[in-house]
Protein backbone atom coordinates (compact mmCIF):
# COMPACT_ATOMS: atom_id res chain seq x y z
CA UNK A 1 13.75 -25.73 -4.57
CA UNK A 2 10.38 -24.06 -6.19
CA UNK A 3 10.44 -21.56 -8.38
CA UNK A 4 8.90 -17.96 -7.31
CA UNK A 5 6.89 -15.73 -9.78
CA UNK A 6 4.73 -12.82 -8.78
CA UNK A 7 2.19 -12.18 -11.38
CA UNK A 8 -1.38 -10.78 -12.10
CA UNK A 9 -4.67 -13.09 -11.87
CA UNK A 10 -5.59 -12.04 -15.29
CA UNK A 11 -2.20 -13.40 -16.69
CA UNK A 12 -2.44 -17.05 -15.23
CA UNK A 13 -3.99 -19.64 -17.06
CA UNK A 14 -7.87 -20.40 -17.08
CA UNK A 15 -7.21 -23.68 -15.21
CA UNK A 16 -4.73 -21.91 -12.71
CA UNK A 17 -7.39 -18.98 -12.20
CA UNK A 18 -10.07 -21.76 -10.89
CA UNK A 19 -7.39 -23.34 -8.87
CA UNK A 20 -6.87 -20.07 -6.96
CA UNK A 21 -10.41 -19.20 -6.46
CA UNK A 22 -11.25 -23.22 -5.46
CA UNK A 23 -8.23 -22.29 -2.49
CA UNK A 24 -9.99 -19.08 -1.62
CA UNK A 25 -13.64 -20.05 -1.99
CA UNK A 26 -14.57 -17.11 0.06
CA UNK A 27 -12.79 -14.62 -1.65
CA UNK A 28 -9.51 -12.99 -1.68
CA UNK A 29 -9.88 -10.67 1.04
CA UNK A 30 -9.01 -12.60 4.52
CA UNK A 31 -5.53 -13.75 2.60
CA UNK A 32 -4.73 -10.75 0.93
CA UNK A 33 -1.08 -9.05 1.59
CA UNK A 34 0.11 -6.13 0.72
CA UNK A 35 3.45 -6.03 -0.90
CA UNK A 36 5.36 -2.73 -0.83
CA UNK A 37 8.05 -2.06 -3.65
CA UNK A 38 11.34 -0.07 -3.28
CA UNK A 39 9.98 3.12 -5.18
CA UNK A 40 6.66 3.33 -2.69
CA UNK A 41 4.25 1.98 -4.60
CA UNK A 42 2.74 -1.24 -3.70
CA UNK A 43 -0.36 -3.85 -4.38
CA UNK A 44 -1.99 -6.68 -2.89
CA UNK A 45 -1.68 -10.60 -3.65
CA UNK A 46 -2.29 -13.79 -2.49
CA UNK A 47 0.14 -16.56 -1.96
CA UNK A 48 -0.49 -20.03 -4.07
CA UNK A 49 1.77 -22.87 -4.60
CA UNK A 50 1.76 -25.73 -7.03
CA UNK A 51 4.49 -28.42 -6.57
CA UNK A 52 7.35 -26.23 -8.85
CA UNK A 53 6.24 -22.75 -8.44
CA UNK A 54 5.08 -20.90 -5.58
CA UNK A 55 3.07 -17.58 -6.71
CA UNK A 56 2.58 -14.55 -5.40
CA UNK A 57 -0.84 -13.22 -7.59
CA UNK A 58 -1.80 -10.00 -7.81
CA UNK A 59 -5.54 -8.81 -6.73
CA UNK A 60 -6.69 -5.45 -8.29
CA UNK A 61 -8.34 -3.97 -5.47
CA UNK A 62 -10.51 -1.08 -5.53
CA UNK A 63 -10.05 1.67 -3.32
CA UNK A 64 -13.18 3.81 -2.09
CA UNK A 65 -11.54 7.37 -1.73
CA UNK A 66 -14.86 9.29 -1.62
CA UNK A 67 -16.46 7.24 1.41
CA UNK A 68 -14.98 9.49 4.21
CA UNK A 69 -16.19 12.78 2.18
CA UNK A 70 -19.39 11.86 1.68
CA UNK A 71 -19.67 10.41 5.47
CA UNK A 72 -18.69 14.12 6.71
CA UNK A 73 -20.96 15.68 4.57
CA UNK A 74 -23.60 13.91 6.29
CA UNK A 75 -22.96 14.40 9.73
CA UNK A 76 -21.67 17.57 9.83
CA UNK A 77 -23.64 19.67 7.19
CA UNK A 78 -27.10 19.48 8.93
CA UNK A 79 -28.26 22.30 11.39
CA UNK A 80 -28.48 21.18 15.16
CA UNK A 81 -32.10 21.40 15.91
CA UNK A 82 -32.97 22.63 19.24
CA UNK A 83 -29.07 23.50 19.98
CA UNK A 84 -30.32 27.46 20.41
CA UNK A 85 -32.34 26.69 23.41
CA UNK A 86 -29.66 24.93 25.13
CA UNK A 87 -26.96 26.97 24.28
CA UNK A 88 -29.36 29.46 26.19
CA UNK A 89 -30.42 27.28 28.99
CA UNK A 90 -27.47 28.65 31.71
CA UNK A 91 -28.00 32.57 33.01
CA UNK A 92 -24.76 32.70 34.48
CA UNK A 93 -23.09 32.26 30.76
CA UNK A 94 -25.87 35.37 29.77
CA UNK A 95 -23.66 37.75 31.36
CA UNK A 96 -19.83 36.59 29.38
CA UNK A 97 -18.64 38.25 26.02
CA UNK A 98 -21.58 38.16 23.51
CA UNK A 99 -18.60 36.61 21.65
CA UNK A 100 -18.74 33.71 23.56
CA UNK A 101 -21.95 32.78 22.53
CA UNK A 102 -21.00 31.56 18.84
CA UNK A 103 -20.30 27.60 18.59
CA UNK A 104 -18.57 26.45 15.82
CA UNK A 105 -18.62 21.90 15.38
């Protein structure tokens, strides 16, 4: 029966860190799992067995919280050229609430 550790990259051994990335020669990311713990938290590892221990290493992963913001920012801060002569392109929507007229995005 093999042993079972869960531990960081950075705390194996130099010749166990070149094991794991000679098993995962294209990186960690197609293997990666993500482990949740009892209090909510979690992190990702990767699974790697020798013949007494199977592993479960840690991966620091960086997560890119500011992508989404800065994705909005671009698509929905410029003005909408030409969208006044369109909006007033239909006569029958002339005569409705002047109210009516303002488009928010």
């Amino acid at each position: 029966m093999k042993k079972h550790i869960v531990t960081s990259f950075h705390n194996l051994s130099p010749e166990l860190q070149e094991a794991v990335k000679a098993k995962y020669p294209l990186g960690f990311t197609d293997a990666m799992i993500r482990v949740d713990k009892p209090n909510g938290d979690f992190f990702y590892a990767v699974p790697y067995d020798t013949d007494e221990i199977a592993y479960m290493v840690k991966v620091d992963v960086k997560v890119d919280d500011n992508s989404h913001e800065d994705d909005d920012k671009d698509y929905y801060d410029d003005e909408i050229k030409g969208a006044d002569d369109i909006q007033g392109g239909d006569d029958d929507a002339s005569d409705t609430d002047s109210s009516d007229d303002d488009v928010s995005i």
